[in-house]
N, C-alpha and C. Protein backbone atom coordinates (compact mmCIF):
# COMPACT_ATOMS: atom_id res chain seq x y z
N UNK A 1 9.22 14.45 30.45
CA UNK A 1 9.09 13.84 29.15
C UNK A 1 8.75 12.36 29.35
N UNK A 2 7.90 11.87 28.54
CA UNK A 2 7.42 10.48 28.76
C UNK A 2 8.05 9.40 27.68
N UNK A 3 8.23 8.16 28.31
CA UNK A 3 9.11 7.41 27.41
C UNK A 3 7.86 6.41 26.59
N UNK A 4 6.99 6.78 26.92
CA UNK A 4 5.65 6.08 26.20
C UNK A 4 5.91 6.54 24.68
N UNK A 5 6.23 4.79 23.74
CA UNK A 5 5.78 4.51 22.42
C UNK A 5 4.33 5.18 22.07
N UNK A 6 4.36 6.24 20.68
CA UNK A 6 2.54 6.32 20.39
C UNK A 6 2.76 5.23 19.51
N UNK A 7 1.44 4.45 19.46
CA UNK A 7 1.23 3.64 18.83
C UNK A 7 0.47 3.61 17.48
N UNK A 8 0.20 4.42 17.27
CA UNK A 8 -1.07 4.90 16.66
C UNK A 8 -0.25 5.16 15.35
N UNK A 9 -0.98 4.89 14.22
CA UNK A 9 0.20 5.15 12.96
C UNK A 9 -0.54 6.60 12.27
N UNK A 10 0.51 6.93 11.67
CA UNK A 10 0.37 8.20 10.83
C UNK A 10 -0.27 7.79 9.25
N UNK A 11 -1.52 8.44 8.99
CA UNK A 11 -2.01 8.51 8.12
C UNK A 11 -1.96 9.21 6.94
N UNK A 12 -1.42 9.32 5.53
CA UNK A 12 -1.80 10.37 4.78
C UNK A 12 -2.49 10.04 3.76
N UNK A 13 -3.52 10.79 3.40
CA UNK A 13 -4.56 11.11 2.62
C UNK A 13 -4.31 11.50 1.28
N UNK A 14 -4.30 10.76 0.36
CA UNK A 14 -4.48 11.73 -0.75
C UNK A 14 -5.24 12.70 -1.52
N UNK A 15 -5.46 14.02 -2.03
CA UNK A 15 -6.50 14.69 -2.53
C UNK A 15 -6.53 14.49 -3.68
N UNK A 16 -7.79 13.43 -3.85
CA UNK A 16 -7.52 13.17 -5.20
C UNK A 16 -9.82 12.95 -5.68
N UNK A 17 -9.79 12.92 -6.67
CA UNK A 17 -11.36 12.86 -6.73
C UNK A 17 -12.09 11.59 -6.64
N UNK A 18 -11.33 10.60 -5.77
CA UNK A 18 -12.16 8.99 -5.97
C UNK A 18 -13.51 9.39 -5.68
N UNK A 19 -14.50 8.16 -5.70
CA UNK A 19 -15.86 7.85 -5.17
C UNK A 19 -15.52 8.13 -3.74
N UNK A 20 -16.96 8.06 -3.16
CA UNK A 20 -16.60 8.35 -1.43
C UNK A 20 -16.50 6.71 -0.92
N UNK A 21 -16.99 5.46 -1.97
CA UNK A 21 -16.10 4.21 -1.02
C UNK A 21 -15.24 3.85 -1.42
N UNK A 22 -13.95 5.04 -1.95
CA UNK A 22 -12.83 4.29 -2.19
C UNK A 22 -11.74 5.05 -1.06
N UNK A 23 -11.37 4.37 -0.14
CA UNK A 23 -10.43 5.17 0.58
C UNK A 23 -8.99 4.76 -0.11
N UNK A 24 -8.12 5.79 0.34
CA UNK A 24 -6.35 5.27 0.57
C UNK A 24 -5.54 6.40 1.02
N UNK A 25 -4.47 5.83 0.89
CA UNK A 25 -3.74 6.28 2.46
C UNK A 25 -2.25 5.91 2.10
N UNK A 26 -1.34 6.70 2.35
CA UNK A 26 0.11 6.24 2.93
C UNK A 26 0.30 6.12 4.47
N UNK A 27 0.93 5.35 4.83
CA UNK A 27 1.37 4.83 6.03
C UNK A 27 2.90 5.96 6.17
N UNK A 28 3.43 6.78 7.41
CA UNK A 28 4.54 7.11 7.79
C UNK A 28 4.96 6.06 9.04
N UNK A 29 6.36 6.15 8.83
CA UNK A 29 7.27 5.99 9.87
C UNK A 29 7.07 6.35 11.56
N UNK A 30 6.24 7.39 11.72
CA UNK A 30 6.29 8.33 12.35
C UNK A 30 6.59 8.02 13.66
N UNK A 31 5.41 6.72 14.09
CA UNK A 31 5.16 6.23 15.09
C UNK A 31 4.81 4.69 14.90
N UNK A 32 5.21 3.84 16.35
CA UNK A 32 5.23 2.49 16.27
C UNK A 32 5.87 1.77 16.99
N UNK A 33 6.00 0.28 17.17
CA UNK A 33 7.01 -0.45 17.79
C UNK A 33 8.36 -0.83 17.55
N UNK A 34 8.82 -0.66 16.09
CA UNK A 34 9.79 -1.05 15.76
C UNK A 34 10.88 -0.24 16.05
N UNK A 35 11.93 -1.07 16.26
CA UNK A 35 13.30 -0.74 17.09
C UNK A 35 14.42 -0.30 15.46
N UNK A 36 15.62 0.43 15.91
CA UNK A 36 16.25 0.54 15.35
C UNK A 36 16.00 0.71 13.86
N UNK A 37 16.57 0.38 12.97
CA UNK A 37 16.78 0.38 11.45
C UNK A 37 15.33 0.47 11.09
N UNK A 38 14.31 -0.45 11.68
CA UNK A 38 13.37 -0.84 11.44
C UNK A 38 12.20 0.54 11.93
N UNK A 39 13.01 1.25 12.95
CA UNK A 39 11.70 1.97 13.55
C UNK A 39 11.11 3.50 13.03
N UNK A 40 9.90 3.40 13.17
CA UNK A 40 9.14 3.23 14.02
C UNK A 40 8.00 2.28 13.99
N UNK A 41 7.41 2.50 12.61
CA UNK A 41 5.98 1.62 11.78
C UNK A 41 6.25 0.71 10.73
N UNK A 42 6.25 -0.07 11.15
CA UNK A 42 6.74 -0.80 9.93
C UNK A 42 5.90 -2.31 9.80
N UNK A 43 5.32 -2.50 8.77
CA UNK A 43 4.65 -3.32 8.20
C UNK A 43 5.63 -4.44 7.31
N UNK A 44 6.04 -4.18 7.03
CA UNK A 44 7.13 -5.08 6.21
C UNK A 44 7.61 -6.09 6.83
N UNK A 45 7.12 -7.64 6.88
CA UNK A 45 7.72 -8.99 6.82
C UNK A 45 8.59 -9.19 6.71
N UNK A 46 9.25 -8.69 5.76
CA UNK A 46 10.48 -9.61 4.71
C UNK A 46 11.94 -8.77 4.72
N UNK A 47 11.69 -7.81 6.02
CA UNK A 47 13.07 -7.15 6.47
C UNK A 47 14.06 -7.43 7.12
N UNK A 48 13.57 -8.29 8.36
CA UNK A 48 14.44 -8.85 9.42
C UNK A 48 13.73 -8.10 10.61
N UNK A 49 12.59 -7.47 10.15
CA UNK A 49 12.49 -6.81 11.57
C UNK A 49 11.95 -8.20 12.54
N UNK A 50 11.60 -7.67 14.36
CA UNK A 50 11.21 -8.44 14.82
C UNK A 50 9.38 -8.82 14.06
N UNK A 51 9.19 -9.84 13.82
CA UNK A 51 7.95 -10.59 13.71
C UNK A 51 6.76 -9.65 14.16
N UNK A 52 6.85 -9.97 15.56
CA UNK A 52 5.75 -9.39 16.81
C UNK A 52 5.69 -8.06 16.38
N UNK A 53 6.80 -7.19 16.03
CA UNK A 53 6.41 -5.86 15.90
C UNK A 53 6.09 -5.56 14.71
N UNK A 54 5.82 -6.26 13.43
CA UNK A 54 5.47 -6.13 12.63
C UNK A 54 4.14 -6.43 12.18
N UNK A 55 3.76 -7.68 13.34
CA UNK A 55 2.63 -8.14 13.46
C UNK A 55 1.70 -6.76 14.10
N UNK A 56 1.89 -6.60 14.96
CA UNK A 56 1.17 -5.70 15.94
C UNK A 56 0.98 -4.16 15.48
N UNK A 57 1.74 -3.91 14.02
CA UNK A 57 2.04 -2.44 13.39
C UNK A 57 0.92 -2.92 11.96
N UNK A 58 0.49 -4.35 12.00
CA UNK A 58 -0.78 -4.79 10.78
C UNK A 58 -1.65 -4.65 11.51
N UNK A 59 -2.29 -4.96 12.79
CA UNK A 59 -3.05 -4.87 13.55
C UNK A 59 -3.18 -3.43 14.01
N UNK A 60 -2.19 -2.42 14.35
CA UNK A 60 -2.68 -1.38 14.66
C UNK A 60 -3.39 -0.65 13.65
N UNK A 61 -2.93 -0.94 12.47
CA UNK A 61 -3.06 -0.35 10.95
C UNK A 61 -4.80 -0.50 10.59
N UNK A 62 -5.00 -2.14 11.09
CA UNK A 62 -6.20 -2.57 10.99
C UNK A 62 -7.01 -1.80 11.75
N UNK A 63 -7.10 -1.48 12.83
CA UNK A 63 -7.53 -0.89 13.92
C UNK A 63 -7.90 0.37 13.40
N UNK A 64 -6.80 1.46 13.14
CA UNK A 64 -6.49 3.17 12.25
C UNK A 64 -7.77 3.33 11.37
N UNK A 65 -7.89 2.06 10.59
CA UNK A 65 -8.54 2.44 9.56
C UNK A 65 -10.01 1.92 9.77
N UNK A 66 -10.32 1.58 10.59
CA UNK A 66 -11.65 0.97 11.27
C UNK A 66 -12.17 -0.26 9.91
N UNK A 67 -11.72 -1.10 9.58
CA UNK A 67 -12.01 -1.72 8.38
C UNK A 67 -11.59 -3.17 8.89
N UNK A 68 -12.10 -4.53 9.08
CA UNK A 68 -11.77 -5.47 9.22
C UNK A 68 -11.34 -6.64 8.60
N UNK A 69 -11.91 -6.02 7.34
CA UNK A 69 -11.70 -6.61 5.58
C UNK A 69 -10.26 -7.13 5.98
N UNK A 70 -9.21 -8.37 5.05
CA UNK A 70 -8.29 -8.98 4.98
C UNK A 70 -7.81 -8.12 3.98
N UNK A 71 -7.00 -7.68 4.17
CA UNK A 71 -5.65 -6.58 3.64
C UNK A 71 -4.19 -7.99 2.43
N UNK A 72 -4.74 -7.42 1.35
CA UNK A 72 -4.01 -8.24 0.34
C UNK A 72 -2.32 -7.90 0.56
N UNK A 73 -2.18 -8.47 1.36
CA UNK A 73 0.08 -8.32 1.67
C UNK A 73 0.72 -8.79 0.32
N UNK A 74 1.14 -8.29 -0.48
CA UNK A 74 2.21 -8.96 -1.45
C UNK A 74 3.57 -8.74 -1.14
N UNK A 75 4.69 -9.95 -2.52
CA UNK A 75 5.83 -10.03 -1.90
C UNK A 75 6.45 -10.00 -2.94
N UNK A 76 6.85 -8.28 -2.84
CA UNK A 76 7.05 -7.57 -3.94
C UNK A 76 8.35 -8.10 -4.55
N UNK A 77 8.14 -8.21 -6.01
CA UNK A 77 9.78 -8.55 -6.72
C UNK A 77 10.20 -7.37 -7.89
N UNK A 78 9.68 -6.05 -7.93
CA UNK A 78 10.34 -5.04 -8.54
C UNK A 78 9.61 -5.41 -9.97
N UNK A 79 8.08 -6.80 -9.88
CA UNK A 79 8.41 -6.67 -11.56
C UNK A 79 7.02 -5.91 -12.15
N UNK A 80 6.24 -6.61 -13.00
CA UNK A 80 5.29 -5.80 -13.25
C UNK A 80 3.68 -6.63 -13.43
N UNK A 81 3.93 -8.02 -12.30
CA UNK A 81 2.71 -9.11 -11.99
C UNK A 81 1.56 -8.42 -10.97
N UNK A 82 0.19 -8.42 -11.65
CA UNK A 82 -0.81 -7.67 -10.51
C UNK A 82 -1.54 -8.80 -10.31
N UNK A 83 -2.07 -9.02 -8.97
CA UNK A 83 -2.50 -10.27 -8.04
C UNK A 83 -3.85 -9.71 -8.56
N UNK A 84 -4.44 -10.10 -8.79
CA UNK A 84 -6.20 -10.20 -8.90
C UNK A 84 -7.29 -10.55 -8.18
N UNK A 85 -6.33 -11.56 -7.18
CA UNK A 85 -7.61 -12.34 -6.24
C UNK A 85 -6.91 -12.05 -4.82
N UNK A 86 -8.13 -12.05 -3.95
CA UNK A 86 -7.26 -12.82 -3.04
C UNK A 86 -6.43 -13.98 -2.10
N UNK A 87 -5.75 -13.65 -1.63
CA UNK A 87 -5.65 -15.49 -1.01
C UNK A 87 -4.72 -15.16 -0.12
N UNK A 88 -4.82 -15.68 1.26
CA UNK A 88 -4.11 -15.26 2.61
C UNK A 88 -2.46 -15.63 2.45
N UNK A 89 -2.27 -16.58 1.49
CA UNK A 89 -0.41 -16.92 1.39
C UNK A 89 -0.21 -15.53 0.54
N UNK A 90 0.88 -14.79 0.65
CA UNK A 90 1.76 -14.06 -0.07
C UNK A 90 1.73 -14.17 -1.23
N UNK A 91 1.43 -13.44 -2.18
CA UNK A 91 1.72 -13.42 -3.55
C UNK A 91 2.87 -12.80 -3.81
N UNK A 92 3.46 -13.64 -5.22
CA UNK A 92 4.38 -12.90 -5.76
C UNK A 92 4.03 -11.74 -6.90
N UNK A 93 4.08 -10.30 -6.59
CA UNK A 93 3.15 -9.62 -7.15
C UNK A 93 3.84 -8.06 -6.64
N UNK A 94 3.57 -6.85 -7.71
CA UNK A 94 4.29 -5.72 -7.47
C UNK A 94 2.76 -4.38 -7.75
N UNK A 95 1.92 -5.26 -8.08
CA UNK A 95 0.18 -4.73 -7.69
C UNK A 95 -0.85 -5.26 -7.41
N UNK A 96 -1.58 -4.97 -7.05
CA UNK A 96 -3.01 -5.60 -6.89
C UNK A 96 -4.33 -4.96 -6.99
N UNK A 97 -4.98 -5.23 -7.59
CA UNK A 97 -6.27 -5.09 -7.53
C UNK A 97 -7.71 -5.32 -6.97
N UNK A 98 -8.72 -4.95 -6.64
CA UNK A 98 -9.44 -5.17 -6.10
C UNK A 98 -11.09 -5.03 -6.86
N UNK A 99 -11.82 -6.17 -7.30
CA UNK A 99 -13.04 -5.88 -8.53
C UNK A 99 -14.41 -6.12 -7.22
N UNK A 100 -13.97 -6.06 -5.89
CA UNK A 100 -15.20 -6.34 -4.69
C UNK A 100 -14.64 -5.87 -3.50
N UNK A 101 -15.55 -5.55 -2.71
CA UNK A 101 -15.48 -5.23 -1.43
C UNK A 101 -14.70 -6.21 -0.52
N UNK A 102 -14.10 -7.23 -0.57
CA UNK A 102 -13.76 -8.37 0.25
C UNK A 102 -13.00 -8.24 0.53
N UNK A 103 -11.77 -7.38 0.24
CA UNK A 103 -10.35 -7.32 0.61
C UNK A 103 -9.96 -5.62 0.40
N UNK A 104 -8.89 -4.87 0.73
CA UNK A 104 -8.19 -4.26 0.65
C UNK A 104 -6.70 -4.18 -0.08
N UNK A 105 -6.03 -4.11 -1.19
CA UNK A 105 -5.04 -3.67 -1.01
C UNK A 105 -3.88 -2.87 -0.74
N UNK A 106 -2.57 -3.83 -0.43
CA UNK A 106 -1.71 -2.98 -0.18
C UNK A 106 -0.18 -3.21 -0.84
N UNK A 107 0.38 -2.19 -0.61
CA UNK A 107 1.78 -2.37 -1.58
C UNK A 107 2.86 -1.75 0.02
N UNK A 108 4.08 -2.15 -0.09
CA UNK A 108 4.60 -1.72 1.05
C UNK A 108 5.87 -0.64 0.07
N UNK A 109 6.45 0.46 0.56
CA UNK A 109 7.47 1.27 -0.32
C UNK A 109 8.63 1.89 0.90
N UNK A 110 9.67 1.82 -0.04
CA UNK A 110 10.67 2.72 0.77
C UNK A 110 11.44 3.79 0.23
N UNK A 111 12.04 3.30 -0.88
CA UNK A 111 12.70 4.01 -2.20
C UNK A 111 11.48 3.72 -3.78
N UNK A 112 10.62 3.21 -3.37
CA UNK A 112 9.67 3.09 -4.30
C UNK A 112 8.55 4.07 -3.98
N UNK A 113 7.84 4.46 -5.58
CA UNK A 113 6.81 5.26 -5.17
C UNK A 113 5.53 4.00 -4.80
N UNK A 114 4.17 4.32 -4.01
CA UNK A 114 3.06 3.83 -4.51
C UNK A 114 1.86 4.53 -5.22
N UNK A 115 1.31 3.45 -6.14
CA UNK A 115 0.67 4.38 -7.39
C UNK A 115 -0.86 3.82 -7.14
N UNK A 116 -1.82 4.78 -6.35
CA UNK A 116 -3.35 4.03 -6.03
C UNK A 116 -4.18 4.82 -8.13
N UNK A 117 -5.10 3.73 -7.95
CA UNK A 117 -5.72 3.56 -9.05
C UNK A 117 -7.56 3.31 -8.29
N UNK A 118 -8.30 4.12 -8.98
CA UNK A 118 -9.46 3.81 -8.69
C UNK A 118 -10.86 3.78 -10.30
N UNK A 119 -11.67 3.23 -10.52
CA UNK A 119 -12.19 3.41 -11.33
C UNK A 119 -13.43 4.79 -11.55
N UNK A 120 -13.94 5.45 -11.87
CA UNK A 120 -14.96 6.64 -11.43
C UNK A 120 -16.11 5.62 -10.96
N UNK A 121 -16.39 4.76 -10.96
CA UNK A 121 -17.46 4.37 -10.15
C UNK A 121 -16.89 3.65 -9.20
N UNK A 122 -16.10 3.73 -8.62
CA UNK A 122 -15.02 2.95 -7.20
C UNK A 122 -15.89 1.59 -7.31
N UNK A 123 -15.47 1.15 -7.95
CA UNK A 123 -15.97 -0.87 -8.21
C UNK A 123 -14.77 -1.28 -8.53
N UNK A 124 -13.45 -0.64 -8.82
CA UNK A 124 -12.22 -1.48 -9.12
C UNK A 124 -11.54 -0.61 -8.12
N UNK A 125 -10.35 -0.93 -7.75
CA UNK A 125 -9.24 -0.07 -7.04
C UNK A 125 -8.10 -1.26 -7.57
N UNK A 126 -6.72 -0.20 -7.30
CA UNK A 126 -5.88 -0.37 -7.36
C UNK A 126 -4.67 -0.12 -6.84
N UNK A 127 -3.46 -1.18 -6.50
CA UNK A 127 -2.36 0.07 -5.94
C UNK A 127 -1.06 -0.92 -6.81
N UNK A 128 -0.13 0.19 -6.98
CA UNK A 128 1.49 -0.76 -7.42
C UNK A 128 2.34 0.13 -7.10
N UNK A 129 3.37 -1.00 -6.98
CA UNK A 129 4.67 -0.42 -6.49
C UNK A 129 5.71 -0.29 -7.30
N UNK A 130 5.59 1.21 -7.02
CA UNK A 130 6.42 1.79 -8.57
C UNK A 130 7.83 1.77 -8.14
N UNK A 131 8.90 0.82 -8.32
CA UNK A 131 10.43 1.44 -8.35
C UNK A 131 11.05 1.41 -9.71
N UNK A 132 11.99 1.70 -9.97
CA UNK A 132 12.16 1.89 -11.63
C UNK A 132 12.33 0.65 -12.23
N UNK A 133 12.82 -0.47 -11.16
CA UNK A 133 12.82 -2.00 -12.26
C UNK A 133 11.48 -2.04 -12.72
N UNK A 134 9.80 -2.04 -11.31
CA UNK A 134 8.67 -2.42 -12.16
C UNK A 134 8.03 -1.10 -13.19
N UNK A 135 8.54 0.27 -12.87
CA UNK A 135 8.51 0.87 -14.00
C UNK A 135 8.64 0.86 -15.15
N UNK A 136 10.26 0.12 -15.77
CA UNK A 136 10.51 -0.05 -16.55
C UNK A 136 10.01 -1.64 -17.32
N UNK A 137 9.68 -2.37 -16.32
CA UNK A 137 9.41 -3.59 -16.64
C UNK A 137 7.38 -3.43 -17.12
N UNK A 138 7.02 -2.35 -16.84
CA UNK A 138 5.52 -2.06 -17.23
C UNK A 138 4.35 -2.37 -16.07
N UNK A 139 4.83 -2.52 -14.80
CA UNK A 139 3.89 -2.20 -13.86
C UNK A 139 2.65 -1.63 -13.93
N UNK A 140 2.84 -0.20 -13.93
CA UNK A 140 1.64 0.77 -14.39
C UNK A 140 1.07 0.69 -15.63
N UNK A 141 1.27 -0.09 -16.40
CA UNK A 141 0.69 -0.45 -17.67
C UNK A 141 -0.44 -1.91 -17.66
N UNK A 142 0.38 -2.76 -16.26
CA UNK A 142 -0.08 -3.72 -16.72
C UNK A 142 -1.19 -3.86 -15.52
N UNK A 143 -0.99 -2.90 -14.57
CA UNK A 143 -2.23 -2.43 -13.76
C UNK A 143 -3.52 -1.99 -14.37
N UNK A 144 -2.87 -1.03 -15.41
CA UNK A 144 -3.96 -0.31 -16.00
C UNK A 144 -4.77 -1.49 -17.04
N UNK A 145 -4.19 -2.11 -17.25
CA UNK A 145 -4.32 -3.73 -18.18
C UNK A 145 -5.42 -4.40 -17.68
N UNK A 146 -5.03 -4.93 -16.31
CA UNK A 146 -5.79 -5.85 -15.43
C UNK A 146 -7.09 -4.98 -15.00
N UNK A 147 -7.55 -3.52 -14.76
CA UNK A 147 -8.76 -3.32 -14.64
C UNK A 147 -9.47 -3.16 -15.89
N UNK A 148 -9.07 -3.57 -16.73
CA UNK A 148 -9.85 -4.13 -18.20
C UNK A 148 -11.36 -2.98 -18.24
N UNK A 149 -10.77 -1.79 -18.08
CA UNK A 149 -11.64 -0.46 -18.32
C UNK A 149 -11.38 0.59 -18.95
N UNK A 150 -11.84 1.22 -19.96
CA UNK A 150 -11.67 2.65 -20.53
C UNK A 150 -10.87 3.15 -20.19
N UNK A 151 -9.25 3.55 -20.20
CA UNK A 151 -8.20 4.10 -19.06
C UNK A 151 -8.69 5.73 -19.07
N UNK A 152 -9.77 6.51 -19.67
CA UNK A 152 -10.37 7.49 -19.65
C UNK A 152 -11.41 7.60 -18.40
N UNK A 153 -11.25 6.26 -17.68
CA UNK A 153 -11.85 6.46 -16.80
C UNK A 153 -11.61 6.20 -15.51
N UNK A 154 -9.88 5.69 -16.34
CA UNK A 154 -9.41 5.60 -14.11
C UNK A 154 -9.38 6.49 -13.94
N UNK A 155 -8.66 6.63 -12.18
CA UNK A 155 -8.18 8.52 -11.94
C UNK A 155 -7.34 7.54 -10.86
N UNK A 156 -6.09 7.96 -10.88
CA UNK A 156 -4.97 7.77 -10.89
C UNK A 156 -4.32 8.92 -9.67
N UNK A 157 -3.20 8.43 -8.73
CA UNK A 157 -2.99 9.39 -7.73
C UNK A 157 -1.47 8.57 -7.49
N UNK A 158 -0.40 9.58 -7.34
CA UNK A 158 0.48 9.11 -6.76
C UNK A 158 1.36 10.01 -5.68
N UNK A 159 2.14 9.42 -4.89
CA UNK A 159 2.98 9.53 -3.78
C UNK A 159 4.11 10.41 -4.48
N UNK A 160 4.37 11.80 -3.78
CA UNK A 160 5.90 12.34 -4.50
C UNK A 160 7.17 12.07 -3.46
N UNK A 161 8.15 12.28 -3.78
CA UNK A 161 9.11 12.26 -3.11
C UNK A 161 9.42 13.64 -2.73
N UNK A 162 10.13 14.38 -1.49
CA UNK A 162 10.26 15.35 -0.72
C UNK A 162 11.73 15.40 -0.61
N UNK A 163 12.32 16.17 -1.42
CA UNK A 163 13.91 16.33 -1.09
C UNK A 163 13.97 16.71 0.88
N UNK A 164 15.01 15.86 1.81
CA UNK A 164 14.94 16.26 2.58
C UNK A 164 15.92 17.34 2.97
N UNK A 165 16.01 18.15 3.98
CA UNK A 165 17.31 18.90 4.31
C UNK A 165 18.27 18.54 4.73
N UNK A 166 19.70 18.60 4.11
CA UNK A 166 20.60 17.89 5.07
C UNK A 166 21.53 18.07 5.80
């Protein structure tokens, strides 16, 4: 048996009917550097994990998805603010959007769902992070708000939760 870390992160796909240039994806646990509490994949800053391995789990991520574009990181507060632009400092923000090719976003989840949003002509995308404060506070409303389009014409995909066995 080999004590070799895979590095390589776990991808999942959603089946859902976007355009063919709109990708997205959930990130698993599966595999990665992170130790303990934190391990295996973990993207998340604002945990306590080590830095370096969080750094190097954005970079592998970058790598996974063959895309070099700057990946919009927000710093989620449960409410229902969607970032619009981008800009390399942290936003305070629980979605984001995307109206150009220049960036990617992303939402990070644990006990939260994430909710991708695309327009039928993939020229807008979207993602938010659904936990029940920005649920209740109108997240998904105010996503659907900010792509200032026919909501007959997003198409909409979300993440379920999986009772586990115990």
């Amino acid at each position: 048996m080999s004590d070799a870390i895979n590095l390589r992160p776990t991808l999942l796909v959603p089946d859902w009917p976007a355009p063919a240039n709109v990708r997205a994806f959930v990130t698993t646990r599966e595999s990665g550097p992170s130790q303990g509490e934190f391990a295996a994949f973990n993207t998340a800053a604002h945990v306590g994990d080590n830095p370096d391995h969080v750094a190097l789990c954005r970079r592998l991520l970058q790598k996974e998805i063959g895309d070099e574009r700057p990946l919009l990181w927000l710093n989620q507060t449960h409410g229902a603010r969607v970032q619009q632009i981008y800009q390399p400092d942290v936003a305070d923000a629980d979605a984001a959007l995307a109206t150009s090719n220049e960036y990617a976003c992303v939402v990070l989840t644990a006990d939260c769902l994430p909710v991708m949003f695309c327009n039928r002509a993939g020229t807008q995308v979207a993602v938010a992070h659904a936990g029940w404060r920005g649920l209740a506070g109108g997240v998904l409303e105010a996503t659907i708000a900010a792509m200032n389009t026919d909501p007959d014409d997003i198409l909409v995909v979300r993440a379920r939760y999986f009772k586990c066995p115990v």
